[in-house]
C-alpha atoms as a PDB file:
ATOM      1  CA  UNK A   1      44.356 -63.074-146.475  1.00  0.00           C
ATOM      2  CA  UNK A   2      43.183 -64.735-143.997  1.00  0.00           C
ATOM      3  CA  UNK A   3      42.625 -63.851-139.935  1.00  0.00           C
ATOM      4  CA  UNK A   4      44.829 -65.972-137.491  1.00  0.00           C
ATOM      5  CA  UNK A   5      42.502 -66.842-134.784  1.00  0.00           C
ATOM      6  CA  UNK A   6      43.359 -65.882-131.145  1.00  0.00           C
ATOM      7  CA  UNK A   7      41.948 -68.096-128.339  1.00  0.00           C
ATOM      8  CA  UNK A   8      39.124 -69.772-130.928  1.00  0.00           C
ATOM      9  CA  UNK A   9      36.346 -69.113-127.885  1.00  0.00           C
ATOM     10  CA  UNK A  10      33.668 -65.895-128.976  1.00  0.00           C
ATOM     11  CA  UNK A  11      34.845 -62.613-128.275  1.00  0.00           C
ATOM     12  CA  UNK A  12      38.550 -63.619-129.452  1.00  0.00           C
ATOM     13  CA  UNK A  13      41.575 -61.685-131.426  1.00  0.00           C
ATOM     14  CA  UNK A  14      42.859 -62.195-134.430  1.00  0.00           C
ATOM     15  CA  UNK A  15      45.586 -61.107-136.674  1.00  0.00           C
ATOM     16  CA  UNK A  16      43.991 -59.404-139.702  1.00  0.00           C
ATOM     17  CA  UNK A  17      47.050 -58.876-141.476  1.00  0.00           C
ATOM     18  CA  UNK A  18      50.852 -58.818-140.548  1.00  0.00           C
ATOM     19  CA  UNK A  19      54.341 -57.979-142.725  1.00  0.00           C
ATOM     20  CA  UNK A  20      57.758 -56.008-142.616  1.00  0.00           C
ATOM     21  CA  UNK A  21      56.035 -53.290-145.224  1.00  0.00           C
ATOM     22  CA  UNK A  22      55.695 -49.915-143.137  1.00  0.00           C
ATOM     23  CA  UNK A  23      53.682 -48.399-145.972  1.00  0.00           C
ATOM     24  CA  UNK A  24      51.305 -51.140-146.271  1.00  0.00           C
ATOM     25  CA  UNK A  25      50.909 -51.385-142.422  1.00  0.00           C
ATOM     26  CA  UNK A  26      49.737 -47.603-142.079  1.00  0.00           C
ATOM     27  CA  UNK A  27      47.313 -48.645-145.532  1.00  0.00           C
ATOM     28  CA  UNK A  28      45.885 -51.413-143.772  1.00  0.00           C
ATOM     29  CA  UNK A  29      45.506 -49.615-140.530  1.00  0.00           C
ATOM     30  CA  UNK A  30      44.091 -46.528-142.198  1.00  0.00           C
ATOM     31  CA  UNK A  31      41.536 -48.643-143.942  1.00  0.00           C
ATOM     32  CA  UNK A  32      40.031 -50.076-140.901  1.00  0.00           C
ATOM     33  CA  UNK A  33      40.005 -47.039-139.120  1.00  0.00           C
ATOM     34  CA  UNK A  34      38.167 -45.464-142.329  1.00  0.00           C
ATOM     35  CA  UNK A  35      35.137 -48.754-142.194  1.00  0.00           C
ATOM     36  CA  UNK A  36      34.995 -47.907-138.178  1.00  0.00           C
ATOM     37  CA  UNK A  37      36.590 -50.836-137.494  1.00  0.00           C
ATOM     38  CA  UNK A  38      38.842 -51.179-134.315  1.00  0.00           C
ATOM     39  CA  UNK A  39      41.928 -52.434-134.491  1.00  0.00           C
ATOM     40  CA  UNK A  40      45.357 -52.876-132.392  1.00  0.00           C
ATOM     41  CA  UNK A  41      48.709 -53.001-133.528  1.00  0.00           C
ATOM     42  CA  UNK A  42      52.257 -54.762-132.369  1.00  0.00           C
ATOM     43  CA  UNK A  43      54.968 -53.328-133.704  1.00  0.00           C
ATOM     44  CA  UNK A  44      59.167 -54.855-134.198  1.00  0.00           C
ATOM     45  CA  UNK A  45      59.415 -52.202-131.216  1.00  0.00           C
ATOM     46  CA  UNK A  46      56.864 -53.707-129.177  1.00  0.00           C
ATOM     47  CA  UNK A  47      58.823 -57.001-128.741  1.00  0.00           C
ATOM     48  CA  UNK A  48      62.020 -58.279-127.623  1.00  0.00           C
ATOM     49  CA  UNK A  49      64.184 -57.613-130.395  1.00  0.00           C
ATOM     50  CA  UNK A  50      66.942 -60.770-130.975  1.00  0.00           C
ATOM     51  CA  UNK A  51      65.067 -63.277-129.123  1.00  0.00           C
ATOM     52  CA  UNK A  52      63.970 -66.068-131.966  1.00  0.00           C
ATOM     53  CA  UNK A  53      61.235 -67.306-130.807  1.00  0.00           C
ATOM     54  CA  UNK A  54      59.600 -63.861-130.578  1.00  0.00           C
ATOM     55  CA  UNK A  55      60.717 -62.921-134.092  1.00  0.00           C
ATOM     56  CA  UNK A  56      58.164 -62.551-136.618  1.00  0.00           C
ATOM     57  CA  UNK A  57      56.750 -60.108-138.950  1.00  0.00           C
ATOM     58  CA  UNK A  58      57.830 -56.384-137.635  1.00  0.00           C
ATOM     59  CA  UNK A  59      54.058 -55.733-137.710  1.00  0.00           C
ATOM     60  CA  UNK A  60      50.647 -57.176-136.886  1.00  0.00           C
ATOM     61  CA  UNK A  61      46.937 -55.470-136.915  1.00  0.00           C
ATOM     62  CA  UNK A  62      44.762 -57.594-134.393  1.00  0.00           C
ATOM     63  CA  UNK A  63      40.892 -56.874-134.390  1.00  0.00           C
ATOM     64  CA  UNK A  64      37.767 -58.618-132.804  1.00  0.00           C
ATOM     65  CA  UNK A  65      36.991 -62.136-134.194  1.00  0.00           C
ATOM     66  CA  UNK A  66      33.775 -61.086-134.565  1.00  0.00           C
ATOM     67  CA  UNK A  67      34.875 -58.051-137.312  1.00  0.00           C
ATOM     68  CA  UNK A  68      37.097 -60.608-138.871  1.00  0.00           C
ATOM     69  CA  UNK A  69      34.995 -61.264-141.889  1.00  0.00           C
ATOM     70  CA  UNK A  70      34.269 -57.137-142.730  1.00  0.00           C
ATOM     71  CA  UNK A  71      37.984 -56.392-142.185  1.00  0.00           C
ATOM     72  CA  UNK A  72      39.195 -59.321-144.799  1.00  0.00           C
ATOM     73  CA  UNK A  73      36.668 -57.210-147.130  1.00  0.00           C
ATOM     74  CA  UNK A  74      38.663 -53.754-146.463  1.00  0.00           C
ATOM     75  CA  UNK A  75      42.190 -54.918-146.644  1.00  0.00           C
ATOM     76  CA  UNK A  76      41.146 -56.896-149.833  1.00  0.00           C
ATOM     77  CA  UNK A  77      39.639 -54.229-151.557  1.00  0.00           C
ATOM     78  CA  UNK A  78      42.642 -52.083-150.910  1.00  0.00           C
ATOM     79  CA  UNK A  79      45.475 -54.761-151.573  1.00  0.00           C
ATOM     80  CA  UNK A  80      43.911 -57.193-153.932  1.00  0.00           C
ATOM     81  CA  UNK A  81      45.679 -60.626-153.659  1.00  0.00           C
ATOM     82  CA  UNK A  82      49.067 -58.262-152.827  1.00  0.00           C
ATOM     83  CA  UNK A  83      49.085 -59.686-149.793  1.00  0.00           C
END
């Protein structure tokens, strides 16, 4: 589990964790929200559904760059290497 990076300058996004797993999502968003970490979320509804080169996972936690390395802590304590 690794974060995606947004624009790579300080003070950037990045995608903590993404899937099609509904359960897992609310886990993962749960988590963060439990270690006072903030966090954003896209969901399949939030995008243009049956365009293909918007399609991707149907969802995606973003957080701060700078929380990046606590969050990969929470999300791997609660999924191991599930994800």
């Amino acid at each position: 589990m690794s974060a995606t990076k947004g624009r790579g300058d300080k003070g950037g996004a990045a995608v903590i964790w993404s899937g099609d797993d509904p359960i897992a999502y609310t886990r993962a968003m749960a988590a963060l929200e439990d270690a006072g970490i903030r966090s954003f979320d896209i969901a399949e509804n939030d995008q243009f559904v049956g365009v293909p080169q918007i399609s991707g996972p149907r969802y995606r936690v973003i957080i701060a760059e700078s929380d990046a390395a606590r969050a990969e802590k929470v999300l791997r304590e609660i999924f191991g290497d599930e994800q």
